[in-house]
C-alpha atoms as a PDB file:
ATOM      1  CA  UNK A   1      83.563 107.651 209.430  1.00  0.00           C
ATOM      2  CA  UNK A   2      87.186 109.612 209.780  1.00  0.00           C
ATOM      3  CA  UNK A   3      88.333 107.188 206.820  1.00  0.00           C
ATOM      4  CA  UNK A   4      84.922 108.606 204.484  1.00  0.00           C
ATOM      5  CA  UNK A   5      85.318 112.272 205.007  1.00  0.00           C
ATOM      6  CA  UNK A   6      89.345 111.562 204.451  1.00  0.00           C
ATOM      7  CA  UNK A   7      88.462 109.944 200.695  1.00  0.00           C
ATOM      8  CA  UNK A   8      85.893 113.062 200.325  1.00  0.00           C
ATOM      9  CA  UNK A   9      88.492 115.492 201.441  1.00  0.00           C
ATOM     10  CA  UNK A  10      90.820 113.795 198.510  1.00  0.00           C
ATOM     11  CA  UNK A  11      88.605 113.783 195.932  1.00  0.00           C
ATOM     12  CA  UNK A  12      87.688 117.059 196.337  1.00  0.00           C
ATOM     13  CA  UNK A  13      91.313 117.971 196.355  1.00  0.00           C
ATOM     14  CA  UNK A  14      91.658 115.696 192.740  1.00  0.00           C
ATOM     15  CA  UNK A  15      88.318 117.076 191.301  1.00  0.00           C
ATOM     16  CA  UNK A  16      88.423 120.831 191.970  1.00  0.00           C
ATOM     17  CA  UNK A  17      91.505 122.015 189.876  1.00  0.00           C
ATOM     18  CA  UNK A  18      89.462 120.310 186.883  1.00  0.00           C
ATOM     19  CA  UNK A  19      86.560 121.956 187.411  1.00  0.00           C
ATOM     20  CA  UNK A  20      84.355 119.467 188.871  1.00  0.00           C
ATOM     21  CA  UNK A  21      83.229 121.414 191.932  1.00  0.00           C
ATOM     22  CA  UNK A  22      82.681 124.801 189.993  1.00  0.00           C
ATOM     23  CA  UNK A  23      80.578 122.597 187.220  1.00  0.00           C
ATOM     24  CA  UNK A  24      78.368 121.635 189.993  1.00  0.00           C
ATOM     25  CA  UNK A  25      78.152 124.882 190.905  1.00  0.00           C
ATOM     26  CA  UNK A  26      77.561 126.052 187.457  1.00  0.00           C
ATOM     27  CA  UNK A  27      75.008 123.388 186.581  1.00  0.00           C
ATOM     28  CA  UNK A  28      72.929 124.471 189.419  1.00  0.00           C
ATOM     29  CA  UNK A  29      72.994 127.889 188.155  1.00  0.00           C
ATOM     30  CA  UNK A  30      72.093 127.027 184.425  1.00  0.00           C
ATOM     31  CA  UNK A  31      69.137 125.541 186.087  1.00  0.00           C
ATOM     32  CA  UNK A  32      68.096 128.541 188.077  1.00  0.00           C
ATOM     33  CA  UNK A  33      69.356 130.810 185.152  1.00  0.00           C
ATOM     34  CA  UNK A  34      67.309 128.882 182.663  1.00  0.00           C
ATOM     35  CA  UNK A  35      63.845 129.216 185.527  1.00  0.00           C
ATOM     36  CA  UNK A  36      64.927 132.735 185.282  1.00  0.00           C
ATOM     37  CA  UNK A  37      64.591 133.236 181.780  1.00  0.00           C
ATOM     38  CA  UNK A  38      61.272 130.763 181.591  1.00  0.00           C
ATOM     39  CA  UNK A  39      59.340 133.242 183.729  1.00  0.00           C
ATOM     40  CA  UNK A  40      60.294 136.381 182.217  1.00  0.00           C
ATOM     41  CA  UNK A  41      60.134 135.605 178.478  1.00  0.00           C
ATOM     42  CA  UNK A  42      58.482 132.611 178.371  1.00  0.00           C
ATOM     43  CA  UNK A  43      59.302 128.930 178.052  1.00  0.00           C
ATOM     44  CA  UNK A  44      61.706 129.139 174.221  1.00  0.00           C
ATOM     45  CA  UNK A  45      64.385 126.908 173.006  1.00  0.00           C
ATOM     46  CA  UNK A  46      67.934 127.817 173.156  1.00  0.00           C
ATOM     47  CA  UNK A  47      71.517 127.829 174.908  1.00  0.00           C
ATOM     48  CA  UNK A  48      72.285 128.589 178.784  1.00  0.00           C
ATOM     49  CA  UNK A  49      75.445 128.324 180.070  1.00  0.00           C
ATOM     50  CA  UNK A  50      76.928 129.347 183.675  1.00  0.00           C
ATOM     51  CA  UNK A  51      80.764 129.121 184.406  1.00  0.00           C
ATOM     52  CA  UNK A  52      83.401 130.786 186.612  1.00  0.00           C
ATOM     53  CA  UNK A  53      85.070 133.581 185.905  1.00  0.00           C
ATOM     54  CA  UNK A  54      88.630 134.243 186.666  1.00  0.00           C
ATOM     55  CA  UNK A  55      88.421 137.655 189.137  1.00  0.00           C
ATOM     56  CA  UNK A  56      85.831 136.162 191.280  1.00  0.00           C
ATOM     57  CA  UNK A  57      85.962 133.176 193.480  1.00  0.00           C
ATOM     58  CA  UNK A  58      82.073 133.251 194.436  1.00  0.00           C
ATOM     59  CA  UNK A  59      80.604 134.533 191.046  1.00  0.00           C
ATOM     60  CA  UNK A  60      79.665 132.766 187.834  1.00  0.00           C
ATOM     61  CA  UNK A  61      78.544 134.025 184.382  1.00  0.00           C
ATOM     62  CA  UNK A  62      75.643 133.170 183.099  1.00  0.00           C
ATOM     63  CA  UNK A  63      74.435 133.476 179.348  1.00  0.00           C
ATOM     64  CA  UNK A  64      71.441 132.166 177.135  1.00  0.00           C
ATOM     65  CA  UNK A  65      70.416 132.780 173.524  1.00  0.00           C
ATOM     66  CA  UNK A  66      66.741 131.813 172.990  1.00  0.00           C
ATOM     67  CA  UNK A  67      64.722 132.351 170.955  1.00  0.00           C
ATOM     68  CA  UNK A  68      60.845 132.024 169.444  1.00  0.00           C
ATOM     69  CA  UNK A  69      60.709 131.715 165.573  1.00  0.00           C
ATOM     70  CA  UNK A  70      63.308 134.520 163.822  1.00  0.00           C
ATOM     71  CA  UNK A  71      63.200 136.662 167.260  1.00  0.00           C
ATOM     72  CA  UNK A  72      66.029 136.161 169.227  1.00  0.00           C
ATOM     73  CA  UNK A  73      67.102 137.563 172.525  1.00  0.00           C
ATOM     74  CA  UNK A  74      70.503 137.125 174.589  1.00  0.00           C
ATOM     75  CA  UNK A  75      70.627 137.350 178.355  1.00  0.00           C
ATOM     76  CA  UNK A  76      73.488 137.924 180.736  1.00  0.00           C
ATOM     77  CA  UNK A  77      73.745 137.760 184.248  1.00  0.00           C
ATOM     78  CA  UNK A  78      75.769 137.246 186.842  1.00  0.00           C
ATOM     79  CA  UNK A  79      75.136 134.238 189.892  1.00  0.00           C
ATOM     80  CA  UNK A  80      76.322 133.748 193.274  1.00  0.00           C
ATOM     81  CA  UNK A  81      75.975 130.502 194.548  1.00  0.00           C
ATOM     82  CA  UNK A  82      75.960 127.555 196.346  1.00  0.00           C
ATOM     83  CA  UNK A  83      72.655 127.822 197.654  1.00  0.00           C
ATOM     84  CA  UNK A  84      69.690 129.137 194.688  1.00  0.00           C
ATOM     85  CA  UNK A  85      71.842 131.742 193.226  1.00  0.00           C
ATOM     86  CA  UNK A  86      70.799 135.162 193.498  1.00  0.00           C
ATOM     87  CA  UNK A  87      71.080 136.837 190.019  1.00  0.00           C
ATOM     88  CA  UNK A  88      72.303 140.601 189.454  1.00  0.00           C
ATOM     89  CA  UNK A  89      72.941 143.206 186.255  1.00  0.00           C
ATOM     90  CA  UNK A  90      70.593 140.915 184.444  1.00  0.00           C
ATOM     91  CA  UNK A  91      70.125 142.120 180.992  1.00  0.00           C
ATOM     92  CA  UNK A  92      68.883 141.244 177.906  1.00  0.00           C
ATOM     93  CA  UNK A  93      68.659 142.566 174.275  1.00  0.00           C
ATOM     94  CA  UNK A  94      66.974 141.632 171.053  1.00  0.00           C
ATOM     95  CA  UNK A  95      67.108 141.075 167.339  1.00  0.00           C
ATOM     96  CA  UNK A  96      65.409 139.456 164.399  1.00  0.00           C
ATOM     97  CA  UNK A  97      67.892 137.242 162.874  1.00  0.00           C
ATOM     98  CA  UNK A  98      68.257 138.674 158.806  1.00  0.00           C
ATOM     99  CA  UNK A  99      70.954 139.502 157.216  1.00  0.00           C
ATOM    100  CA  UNK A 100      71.866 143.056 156.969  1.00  0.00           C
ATOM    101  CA  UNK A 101      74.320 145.173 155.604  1.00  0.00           C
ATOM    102  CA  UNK A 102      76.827 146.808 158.620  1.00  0.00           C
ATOM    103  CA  UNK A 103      77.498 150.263 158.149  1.00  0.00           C
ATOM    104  CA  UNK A 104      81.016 151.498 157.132  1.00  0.00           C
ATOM    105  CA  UNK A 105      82.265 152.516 160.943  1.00  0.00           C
ATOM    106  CA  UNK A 106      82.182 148.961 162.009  1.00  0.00           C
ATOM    107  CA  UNK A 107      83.393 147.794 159.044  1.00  0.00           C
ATOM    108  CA  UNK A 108      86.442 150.427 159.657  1.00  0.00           C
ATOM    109  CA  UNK A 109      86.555 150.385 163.659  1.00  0.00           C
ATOM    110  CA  UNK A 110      89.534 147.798 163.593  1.00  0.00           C
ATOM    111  CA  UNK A 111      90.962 148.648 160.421  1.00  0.00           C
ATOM    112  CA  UNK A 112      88.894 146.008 157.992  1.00  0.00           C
ATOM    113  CA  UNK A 113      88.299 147.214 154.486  1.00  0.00           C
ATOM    114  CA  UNK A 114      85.552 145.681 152.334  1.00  0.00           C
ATOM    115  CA  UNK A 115      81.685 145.742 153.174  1.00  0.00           C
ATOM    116  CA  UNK A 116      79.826 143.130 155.796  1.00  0.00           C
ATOM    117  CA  UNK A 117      76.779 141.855 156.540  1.00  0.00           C
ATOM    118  CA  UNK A 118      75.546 140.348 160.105  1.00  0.00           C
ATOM    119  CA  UNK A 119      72.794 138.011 160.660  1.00  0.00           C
ATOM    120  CA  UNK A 120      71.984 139.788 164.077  1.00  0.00           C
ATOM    121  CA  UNK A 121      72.983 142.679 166.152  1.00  0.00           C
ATOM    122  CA  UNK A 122      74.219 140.495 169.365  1.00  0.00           C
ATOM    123  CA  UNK A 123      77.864 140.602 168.714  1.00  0.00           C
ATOM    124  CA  UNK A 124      80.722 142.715 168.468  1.00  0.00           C
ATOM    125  CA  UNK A 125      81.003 142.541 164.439  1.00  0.00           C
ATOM    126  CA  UNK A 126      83.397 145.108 164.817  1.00  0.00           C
ATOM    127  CA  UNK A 127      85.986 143.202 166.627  1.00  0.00           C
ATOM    128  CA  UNK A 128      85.223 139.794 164.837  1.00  0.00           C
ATOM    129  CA  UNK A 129      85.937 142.314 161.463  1.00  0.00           C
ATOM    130  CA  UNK A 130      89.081 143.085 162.563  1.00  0.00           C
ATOM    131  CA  UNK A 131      90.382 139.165 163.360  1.00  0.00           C
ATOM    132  CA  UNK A 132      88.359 138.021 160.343  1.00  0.00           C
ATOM    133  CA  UNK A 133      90.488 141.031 158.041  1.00  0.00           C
ATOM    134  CA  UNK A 134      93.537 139.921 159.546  1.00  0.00           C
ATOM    135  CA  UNK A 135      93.176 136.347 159.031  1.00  0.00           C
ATOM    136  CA  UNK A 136      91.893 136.838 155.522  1.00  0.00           C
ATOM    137  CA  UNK A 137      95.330 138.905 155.067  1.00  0.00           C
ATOM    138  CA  UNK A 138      97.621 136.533 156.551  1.00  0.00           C
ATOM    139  CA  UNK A 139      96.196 133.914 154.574  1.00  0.00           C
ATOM    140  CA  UNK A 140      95.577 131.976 158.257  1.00  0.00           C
ATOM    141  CA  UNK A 141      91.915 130.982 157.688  1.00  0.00           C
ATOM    142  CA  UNK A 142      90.160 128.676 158.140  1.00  0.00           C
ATOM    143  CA  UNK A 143      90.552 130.371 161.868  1.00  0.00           C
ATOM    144  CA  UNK A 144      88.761 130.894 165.501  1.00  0.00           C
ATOM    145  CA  UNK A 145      88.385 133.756 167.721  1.00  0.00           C
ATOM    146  CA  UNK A 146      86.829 134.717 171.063  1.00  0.00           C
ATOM    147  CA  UNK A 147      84.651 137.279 170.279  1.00  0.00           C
ATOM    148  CA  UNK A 148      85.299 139.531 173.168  1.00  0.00           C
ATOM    149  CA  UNK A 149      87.757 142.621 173.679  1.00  0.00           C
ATOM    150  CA  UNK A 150      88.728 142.078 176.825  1.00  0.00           C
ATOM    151  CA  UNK A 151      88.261 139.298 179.569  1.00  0.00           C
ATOM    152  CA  UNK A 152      86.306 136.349 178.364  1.00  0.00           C
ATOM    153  CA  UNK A 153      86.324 134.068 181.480  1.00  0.00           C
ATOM    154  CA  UNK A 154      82.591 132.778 182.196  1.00  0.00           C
ATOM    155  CA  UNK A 155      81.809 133.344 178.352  1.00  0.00           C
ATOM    156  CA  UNK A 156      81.250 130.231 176.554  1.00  0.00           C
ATOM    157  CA  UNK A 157      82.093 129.066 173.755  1.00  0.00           C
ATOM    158  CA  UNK A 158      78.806 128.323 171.706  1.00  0.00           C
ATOM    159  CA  UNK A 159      77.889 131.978 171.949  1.00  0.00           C
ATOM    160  CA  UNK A 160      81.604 133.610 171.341  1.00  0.00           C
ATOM    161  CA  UNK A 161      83.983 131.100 169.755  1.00  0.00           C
ATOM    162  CA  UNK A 162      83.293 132.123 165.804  1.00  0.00           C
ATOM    163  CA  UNK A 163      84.843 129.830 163.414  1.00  0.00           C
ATOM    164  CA  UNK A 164      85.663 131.940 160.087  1.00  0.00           C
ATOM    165  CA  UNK A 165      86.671 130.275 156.694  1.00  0.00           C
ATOM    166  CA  UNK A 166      86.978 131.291 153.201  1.00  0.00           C
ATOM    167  CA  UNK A 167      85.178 130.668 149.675  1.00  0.00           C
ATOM    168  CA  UNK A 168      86.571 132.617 147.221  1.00  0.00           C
ATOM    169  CA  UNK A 169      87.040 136.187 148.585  1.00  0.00           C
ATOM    170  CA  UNK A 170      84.572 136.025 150.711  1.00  0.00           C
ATOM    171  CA  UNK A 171      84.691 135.333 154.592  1.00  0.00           C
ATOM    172  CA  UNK A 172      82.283 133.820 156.733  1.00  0.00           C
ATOM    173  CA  UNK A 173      82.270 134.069 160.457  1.00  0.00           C
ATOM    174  CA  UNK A 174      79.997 131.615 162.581  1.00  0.00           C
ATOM    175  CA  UNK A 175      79.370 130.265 165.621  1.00  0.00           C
ATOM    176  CA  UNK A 176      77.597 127.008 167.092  1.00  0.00           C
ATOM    177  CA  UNK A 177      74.576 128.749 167.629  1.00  0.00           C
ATOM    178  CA  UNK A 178      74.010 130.052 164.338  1.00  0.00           C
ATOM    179  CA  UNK A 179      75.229 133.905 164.243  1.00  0.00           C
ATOM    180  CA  UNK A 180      76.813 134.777 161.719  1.00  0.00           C
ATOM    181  CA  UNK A 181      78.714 137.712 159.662  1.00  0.00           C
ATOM    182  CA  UNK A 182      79.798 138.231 155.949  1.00  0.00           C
ATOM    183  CA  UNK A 183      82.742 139.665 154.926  1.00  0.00           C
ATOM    184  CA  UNK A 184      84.058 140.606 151.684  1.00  0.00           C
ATOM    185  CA  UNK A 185      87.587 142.106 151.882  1.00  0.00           C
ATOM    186  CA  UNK A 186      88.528 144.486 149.173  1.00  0.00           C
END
């Protein structure tokens, strides 16, 4: 018996700086997360994701996109597990995905010039402008950025990873779910 929980003890040790215990963790959550979101918008497709975040040893971030036709919604929450995680600041927001134009001030808030055009109002389109300008600029694209000023631990990838490339002079900014932005740099 001493000789089981010594191998359990060890492959704890080997599993945990890759993430294996905290992907348990964050599976679990996704699960609850994903009940969550069933019984207060009602059963949609879409992306949920939990993961740890790097100022917290107890929390996770948790995020979904769902939506039902064009209507989409984006919900954020934060877990604390093991047991059924209890969730807190839980909040949501909505758009119909269409393109439409962005107004000059985002354009502008991190120095961009041109005009833009967003397929939804989730994201910060200012601060994708900015990397997409700079990469259009610095002739770096095709290109990837987190789309997040400030600490992205616990945000995933699908949602906030936007992969920009060019066609002609025009830029386009995407991610794997979908969202999208337009830019033409003048």
């Amino acid at each position: 018996m001493a000789r089981i929980a010594w191998h359990a003890v060890l492959l704890s040790a080997l599993i945990a700086p890759f993430g294996g215990i905290a992907s348990a963790a964050g599976d679990d959550a996704k699960a609850s997360f994903r009940a969550l979101t069933n019984s207060r918008y009602g059963v949609q497709p879409g992306f949920w994701r939990c993961a740890p975040v790097n100022y917290s040893k107890r929390e996770l971030q948790c995020w979904a996109e769902i939506h039902r036709g064009a209507r989409y919604r984006m919900i954020s929450a934060m877990a604390a597990p093991p047991s059924a995680p209890r969730f807190t600041s839980v909040r949501s927001q909505t758009w119909t995905r269409r393109w439409t134009r962005l107004s000059a001030s985002i354009v502008h808030e991190f120095g961009a010039r041109g005009t833009a055009s967003a397929n939804g109002s989730g994201y910060d389109w200012a601060f994708l402008l900015g990397f997409a300008d700079s990469a259009f600029r610095g002739q770096k694209l095709p290109a990837s950025s987190i789309v997040f000023d400030g600490n992205s631990s616990g945000f995933p990838g699908a949602m906030f990873r936007f992969h920009c490339t060019r066609a002609d002079r025009a830029v386009t900014c995407r991610n794997s779910l979908g969202d999208a932005l337009r830019y033409l740099p003048t």
